[in-house]
PDB file of N, CA and C in Angstrom:
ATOM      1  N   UNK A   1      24.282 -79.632  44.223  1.00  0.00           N
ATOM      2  CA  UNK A   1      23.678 -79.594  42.907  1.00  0.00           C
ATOM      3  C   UNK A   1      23.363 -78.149  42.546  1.00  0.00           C
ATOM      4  N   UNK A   2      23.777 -77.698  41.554  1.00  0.00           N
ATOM      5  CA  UNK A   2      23.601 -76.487  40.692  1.00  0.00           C
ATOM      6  C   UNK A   2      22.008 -76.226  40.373  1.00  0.00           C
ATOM      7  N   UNK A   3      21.723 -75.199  40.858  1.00  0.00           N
ATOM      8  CA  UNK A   3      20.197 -74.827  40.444  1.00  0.00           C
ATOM      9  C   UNK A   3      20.328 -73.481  39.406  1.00  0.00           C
ATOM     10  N   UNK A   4      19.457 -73.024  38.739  1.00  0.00           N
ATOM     11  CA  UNK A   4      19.393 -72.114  37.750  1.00  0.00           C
ATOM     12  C   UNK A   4      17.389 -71.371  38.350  1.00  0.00           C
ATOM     13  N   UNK A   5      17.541 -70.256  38.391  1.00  0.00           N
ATOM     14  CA  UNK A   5      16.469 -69.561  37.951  1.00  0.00           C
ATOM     15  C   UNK A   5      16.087 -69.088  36.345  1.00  0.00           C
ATOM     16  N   UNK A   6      14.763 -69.478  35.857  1.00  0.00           N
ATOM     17  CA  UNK A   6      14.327 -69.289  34.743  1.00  0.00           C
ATOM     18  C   UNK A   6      12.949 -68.840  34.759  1.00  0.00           C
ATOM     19  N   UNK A   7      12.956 -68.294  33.489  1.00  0.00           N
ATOM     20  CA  UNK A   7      11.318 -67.471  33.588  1.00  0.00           C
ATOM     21  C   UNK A   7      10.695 -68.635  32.112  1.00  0.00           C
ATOM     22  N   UNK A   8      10.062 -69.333  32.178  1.00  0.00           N
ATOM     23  CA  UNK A   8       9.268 -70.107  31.129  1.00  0.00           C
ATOM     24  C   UNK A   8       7.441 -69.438  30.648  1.00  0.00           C
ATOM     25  N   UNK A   9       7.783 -69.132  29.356  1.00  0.00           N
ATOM     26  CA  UNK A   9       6.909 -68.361  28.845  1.00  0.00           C
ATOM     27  C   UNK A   9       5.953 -69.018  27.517  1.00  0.00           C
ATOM     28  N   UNK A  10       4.396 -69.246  27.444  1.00  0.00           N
ATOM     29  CA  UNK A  10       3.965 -70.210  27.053  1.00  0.00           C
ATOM     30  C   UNK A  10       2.962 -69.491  26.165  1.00  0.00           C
ATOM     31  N   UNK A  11       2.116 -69.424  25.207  1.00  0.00           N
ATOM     32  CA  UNK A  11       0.826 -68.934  24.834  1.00  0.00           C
ATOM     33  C   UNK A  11       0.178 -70.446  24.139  1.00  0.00           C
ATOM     34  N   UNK A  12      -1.054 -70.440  24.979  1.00  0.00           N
ATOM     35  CA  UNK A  12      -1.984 -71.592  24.112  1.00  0.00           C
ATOM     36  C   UNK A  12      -2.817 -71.224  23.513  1.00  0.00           C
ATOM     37  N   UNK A  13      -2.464 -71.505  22.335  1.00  0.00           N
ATOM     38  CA  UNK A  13      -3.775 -71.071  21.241  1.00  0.00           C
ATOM     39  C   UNK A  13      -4.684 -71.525  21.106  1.00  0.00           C
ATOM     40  N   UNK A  14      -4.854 -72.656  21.843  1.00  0.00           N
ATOM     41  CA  UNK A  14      -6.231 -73.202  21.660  1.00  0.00           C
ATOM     42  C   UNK A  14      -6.635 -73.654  23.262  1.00  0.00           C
ATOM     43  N   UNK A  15      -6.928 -72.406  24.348  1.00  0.00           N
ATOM     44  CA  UNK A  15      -6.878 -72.780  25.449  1.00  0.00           C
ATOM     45  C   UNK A  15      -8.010 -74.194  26.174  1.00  0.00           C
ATOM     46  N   UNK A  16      -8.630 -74.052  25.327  1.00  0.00           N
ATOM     47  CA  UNK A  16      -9.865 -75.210  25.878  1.00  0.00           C
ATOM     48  C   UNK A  16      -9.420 -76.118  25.979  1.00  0.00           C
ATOM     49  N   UNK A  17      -8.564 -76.129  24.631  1.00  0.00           N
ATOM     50  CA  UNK A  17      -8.535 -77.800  24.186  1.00  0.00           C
ATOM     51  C   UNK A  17      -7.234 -78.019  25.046  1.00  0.00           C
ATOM     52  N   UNK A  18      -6.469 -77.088  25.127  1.00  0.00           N
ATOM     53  CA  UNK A  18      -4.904 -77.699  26.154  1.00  0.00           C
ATOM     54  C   UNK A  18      -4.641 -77.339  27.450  1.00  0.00           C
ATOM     55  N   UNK A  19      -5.472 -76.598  28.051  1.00  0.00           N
ATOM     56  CA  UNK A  19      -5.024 -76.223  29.297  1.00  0.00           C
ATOM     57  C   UNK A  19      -5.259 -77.163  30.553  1.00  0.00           C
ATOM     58  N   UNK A  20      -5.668 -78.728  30.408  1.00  0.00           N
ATOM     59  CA  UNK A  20      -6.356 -79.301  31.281  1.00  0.00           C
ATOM     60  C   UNK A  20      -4.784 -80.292  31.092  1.00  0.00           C
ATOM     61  N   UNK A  21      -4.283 -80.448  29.976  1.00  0.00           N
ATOM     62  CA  UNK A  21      -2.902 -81.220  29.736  1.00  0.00           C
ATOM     63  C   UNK A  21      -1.834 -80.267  30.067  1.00  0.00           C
ATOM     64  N   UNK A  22      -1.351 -79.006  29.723  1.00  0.00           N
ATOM     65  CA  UNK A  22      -0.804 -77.764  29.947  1.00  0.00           C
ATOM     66  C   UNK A  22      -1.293 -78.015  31.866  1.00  0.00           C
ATOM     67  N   UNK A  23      -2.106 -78.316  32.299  1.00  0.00           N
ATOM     68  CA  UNK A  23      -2.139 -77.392  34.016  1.00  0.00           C
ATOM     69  C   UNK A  23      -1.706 -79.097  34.505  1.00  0.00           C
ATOM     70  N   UNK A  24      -1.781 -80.082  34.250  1.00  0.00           N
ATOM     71  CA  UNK A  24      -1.274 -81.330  34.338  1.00  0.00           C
ATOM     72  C   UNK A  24      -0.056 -81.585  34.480  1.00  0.00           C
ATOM     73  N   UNK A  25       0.572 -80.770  33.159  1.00  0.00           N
ATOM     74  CA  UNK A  25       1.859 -81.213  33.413  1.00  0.00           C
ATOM     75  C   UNK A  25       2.626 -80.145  34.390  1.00  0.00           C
ATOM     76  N   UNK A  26       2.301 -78.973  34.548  1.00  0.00           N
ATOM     77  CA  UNK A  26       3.056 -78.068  35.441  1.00  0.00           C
ATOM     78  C   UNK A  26       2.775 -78.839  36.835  1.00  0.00           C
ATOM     79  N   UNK A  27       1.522 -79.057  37.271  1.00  0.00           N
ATOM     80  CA  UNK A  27       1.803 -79.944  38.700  1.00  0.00           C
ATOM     81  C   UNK A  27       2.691 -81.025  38.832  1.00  0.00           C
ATOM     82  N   UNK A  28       3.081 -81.306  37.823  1.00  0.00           N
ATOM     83  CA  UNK A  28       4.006 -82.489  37.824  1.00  0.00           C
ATOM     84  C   UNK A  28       5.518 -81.684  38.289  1.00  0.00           C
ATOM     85  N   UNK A  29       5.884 -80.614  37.961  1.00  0.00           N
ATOM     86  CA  UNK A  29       6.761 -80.063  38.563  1.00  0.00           C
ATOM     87  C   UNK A  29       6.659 -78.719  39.864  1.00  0.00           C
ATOM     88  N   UNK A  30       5.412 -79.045  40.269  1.00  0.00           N
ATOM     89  CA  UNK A  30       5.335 -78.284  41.128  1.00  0.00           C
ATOM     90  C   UNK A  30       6.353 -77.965  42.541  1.00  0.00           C
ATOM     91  N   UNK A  31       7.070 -79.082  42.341  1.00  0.00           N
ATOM     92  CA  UNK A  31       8.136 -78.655  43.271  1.00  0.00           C
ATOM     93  C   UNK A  31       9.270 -77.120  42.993  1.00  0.00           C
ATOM     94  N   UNK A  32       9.077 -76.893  41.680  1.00  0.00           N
ATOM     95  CA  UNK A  32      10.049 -75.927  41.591  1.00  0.00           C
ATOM     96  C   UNK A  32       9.561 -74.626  41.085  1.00  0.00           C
ATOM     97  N   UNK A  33       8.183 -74.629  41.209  1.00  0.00           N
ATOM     98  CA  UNK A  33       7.364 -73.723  40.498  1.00  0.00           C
ATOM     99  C   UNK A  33       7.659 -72.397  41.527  1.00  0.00           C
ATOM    100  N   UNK A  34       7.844 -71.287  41.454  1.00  0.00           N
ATOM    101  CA  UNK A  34       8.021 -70.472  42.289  1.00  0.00           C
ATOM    102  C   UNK A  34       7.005 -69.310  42.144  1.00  0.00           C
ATOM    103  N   UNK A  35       6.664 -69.368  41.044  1.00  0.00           N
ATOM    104  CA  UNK A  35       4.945 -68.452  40.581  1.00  0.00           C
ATOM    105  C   UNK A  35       4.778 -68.380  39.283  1.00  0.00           C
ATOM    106  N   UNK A  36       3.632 -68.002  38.895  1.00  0.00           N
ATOM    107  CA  UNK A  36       2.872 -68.299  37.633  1.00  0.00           C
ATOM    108  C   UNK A  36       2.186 -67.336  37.546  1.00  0.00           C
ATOM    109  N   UNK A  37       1.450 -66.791  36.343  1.00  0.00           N
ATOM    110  CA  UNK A  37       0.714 -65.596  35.891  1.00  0.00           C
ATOM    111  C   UNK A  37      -0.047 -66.236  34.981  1.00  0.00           C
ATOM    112  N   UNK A  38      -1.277 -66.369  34.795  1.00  0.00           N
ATOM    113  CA  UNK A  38      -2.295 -66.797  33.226  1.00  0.00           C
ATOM    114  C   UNK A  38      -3.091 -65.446  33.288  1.00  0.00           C
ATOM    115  N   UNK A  39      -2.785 -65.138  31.845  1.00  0.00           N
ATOM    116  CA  UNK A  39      -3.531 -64.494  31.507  1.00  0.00           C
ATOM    117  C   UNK A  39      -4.588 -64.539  29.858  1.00  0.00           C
ATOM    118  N   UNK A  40      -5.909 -64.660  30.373  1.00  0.00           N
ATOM    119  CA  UNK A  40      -6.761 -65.076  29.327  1.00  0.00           C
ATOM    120  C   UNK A  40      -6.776 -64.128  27.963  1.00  0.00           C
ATOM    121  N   UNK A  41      -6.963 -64.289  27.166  1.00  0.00           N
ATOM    122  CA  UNK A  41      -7.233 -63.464  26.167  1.00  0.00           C
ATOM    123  C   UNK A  41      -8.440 -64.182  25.303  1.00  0.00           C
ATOM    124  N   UNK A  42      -9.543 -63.963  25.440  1.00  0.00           N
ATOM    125  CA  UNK A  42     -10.948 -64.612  24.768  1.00  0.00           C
ATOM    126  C   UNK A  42     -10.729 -63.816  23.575  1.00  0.00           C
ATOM    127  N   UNK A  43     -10.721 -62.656  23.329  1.00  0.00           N
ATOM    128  CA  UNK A  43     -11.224 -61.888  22.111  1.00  0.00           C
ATOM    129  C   UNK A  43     -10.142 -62.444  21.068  1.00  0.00           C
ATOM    130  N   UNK A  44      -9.269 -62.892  21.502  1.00  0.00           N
ATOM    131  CA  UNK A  44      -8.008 -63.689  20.284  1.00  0.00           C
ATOM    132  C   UNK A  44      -8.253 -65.399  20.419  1.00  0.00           C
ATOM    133  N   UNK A  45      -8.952 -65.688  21.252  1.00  0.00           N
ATOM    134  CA  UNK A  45      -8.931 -67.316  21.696  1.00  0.00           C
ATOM    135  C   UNK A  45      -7.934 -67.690  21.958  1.00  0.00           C
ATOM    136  N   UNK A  46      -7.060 -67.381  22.623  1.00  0.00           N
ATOM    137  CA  UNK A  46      -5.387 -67.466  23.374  1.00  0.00           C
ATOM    138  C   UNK A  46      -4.980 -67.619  25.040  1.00  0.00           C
ATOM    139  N   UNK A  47      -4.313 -68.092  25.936  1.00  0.00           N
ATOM    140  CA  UNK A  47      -3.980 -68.059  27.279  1.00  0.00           C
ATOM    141  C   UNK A  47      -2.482 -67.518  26.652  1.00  0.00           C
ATOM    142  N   UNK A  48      -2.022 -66.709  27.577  1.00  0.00           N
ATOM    143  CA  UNK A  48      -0.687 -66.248  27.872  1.00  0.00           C
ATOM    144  C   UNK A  48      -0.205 -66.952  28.999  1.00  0.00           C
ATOM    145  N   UNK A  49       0.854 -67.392  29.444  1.00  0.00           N
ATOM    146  CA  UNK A  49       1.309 -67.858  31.115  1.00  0.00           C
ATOM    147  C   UNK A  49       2.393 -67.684  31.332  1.00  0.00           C
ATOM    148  N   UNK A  50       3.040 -66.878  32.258  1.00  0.00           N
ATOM    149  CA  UNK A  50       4.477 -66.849  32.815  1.00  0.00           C
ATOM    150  C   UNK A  50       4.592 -68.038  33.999  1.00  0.00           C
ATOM    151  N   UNK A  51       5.551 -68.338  33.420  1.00  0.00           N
ATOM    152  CA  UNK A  51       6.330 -69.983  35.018  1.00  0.00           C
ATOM    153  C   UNK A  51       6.895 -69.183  35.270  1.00  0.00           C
ATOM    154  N   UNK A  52       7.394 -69.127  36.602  1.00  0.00           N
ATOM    155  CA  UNK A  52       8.809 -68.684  37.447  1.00  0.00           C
ATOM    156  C   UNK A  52       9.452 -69.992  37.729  1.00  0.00           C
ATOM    157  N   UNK A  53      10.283 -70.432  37.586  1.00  0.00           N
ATOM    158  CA  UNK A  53      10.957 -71.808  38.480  1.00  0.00           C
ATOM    159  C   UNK A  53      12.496 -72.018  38.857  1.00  0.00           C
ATOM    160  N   UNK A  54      12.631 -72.283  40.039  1.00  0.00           N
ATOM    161  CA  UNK A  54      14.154 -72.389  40.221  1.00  0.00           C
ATOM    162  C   UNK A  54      14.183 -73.920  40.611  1.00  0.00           C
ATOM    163  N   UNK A  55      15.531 -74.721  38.926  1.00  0.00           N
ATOM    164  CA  UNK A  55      15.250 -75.779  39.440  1.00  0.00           C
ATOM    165  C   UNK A  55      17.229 -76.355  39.115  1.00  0.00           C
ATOM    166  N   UNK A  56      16.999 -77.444  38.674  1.00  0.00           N
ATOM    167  CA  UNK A  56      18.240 -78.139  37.931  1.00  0.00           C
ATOM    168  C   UNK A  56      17.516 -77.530  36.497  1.00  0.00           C
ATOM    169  N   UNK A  57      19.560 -78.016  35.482  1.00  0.00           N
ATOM    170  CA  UNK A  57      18.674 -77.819  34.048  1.00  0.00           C
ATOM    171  C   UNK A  57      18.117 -78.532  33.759  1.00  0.00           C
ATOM    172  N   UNK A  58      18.376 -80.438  34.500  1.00  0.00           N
ATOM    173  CA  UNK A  58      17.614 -80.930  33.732  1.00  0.00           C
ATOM    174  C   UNK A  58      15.485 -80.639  34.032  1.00  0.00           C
ATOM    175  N   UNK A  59      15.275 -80.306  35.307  1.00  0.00           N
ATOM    176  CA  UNK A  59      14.135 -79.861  35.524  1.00  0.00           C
ATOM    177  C   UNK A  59      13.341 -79.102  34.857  1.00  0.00           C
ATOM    178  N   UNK A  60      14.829 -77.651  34.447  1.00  0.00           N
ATOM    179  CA  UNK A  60      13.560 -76.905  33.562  1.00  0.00           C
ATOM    180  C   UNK A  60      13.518 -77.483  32.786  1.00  0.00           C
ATOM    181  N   UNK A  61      14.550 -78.308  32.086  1.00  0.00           N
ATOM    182  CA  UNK A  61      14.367 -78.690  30.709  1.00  0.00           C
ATOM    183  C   UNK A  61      13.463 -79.528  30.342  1.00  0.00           C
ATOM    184  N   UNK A  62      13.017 -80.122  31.435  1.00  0.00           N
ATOM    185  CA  UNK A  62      11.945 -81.149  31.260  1.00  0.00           C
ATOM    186  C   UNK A  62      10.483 -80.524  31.257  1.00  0.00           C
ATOM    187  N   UNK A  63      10.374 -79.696  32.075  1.00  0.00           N
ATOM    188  CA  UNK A  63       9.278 -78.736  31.991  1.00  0.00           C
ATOM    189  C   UNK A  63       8.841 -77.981  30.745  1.00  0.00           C
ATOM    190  N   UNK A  64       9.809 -77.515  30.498  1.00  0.00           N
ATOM    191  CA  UNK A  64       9.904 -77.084  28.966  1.00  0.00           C
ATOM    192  C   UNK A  64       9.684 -78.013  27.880  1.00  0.00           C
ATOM    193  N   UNK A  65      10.383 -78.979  27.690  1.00  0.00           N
ATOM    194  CA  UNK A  65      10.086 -79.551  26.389  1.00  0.00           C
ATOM    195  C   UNK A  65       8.831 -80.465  26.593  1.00  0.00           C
ATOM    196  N   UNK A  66       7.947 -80.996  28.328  1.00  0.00           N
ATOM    197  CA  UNK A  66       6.520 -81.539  27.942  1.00  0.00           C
ATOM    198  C   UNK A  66       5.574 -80.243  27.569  1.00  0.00           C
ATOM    199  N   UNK A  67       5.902 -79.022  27.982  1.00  0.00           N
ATOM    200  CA  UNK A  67       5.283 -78.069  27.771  1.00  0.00           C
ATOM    201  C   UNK A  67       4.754 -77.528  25.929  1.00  0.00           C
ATOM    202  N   UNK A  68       6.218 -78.005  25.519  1.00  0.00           N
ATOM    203  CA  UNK A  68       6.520 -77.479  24.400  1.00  0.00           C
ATOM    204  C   UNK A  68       5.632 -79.051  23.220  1.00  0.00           C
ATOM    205  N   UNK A  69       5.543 -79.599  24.070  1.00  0.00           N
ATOM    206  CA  UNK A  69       5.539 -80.857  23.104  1.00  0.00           C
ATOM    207  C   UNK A  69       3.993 -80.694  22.867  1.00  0.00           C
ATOM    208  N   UNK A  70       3.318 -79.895  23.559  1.00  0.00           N
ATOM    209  CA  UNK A  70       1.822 -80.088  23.659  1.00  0.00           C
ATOM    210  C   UNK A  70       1.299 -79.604  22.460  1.00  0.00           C
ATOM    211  N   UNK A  71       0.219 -79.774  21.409  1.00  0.00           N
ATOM    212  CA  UNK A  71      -0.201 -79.215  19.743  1.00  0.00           C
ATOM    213  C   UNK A  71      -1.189 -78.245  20.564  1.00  0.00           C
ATOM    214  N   UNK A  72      -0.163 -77.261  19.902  1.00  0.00           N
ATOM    215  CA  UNK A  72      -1.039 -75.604  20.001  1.00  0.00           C
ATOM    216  C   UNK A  72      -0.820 -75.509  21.498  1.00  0.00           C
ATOM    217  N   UNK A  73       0.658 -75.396  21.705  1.00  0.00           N
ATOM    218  CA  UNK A  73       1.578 -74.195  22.646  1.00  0.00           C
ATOM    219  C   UNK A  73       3.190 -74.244  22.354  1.00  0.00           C
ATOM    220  N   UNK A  74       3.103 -72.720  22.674  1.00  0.00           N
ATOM    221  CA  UNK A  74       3.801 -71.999  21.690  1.00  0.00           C
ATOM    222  C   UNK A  74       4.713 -72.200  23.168  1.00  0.00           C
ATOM    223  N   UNK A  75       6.377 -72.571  23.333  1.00  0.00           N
ATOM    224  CA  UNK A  75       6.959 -72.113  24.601  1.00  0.00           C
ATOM    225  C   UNK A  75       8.411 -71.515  24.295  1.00  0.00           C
ATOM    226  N   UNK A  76       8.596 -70.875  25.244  1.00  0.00           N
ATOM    227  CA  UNK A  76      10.217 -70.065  25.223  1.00  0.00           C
ATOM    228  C   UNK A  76      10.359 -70.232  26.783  1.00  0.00           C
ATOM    229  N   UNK A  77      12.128 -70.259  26.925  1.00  0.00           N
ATOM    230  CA  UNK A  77      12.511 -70.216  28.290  1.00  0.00           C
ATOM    231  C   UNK A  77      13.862 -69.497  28.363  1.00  0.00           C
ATOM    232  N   UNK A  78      13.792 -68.378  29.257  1.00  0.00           N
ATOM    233  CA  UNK A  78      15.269 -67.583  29.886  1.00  0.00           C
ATOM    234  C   UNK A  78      15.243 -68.078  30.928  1.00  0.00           C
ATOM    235  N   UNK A  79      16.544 -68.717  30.935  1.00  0.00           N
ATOM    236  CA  UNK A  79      17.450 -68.933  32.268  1.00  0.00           C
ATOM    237  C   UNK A  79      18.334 -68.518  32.264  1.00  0.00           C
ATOM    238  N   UNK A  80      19.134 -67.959  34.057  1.00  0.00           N
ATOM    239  CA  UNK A  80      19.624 -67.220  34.406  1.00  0.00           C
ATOM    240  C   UNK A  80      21.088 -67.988  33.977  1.00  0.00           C
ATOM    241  N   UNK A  81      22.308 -66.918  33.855  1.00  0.00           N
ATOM    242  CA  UNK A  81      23.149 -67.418  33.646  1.00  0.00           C
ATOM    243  C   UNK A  81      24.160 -67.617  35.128  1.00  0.00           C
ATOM    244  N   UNK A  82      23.976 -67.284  36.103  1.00  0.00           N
ATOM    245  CA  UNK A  82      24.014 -67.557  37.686  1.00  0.00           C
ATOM    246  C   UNK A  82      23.729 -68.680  37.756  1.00  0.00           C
ATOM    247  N   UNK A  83      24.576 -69.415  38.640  1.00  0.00           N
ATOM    248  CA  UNK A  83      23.767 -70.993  39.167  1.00  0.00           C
ATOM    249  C   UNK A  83      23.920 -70.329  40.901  1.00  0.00           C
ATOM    250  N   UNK A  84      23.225 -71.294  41.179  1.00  0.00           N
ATOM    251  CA  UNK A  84      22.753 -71.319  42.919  1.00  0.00           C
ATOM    252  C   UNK A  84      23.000 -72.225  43.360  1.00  0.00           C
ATOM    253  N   UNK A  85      23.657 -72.636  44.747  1.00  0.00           N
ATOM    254  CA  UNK A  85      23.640 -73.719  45.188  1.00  0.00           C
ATOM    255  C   UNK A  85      22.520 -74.173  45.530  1.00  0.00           C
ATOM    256  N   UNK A  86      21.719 -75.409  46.214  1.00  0.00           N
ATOM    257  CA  UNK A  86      20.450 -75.908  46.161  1.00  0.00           C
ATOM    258  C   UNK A  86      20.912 -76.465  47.948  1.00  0.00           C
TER     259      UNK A  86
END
């Protein structure tokens, strides 16, 4: 099976209210999580977060679009154009 490395990139604008659904659903793929970065921003009321993950597409893709589906987060994803064997 073909794996892909991708960098998934998120800002929640309304961190209170989503980061408890937002940190929910990333454990749900914690199998492919390879590292993460949050970074707070209070003075804007915003979280920034870098995913690292090497998975299938359909993995990131799934990661991505519950990510994306959440009201008030913003997501983008680069994946590598390399596949890996798994």
């Amino acid at each position: 099976m073909k794996k892909k490395f991708a960098v998934i990139g998120a800002i929640l604008e309304r961190p209170r209210e989503t980061q408890h659904i937002f940190n929910d659903n990333v454990a749900e793929y914690k199998g492919i999580i390879k590292g993460r970065m949050g970074i707070p921003y209070d003075e804007a009321g915003v979280s920034v977060v870098s995913i690292i993950v090497f998975g299938t597409m359909d993995e990131i893709n799934g990661l991505t679009g519950k990510l994306g589906n959440i009201k008030g987060v913003s997501v983008k994803t680069s994946i590598s154009k390399k596949d890996f064997d798994s």
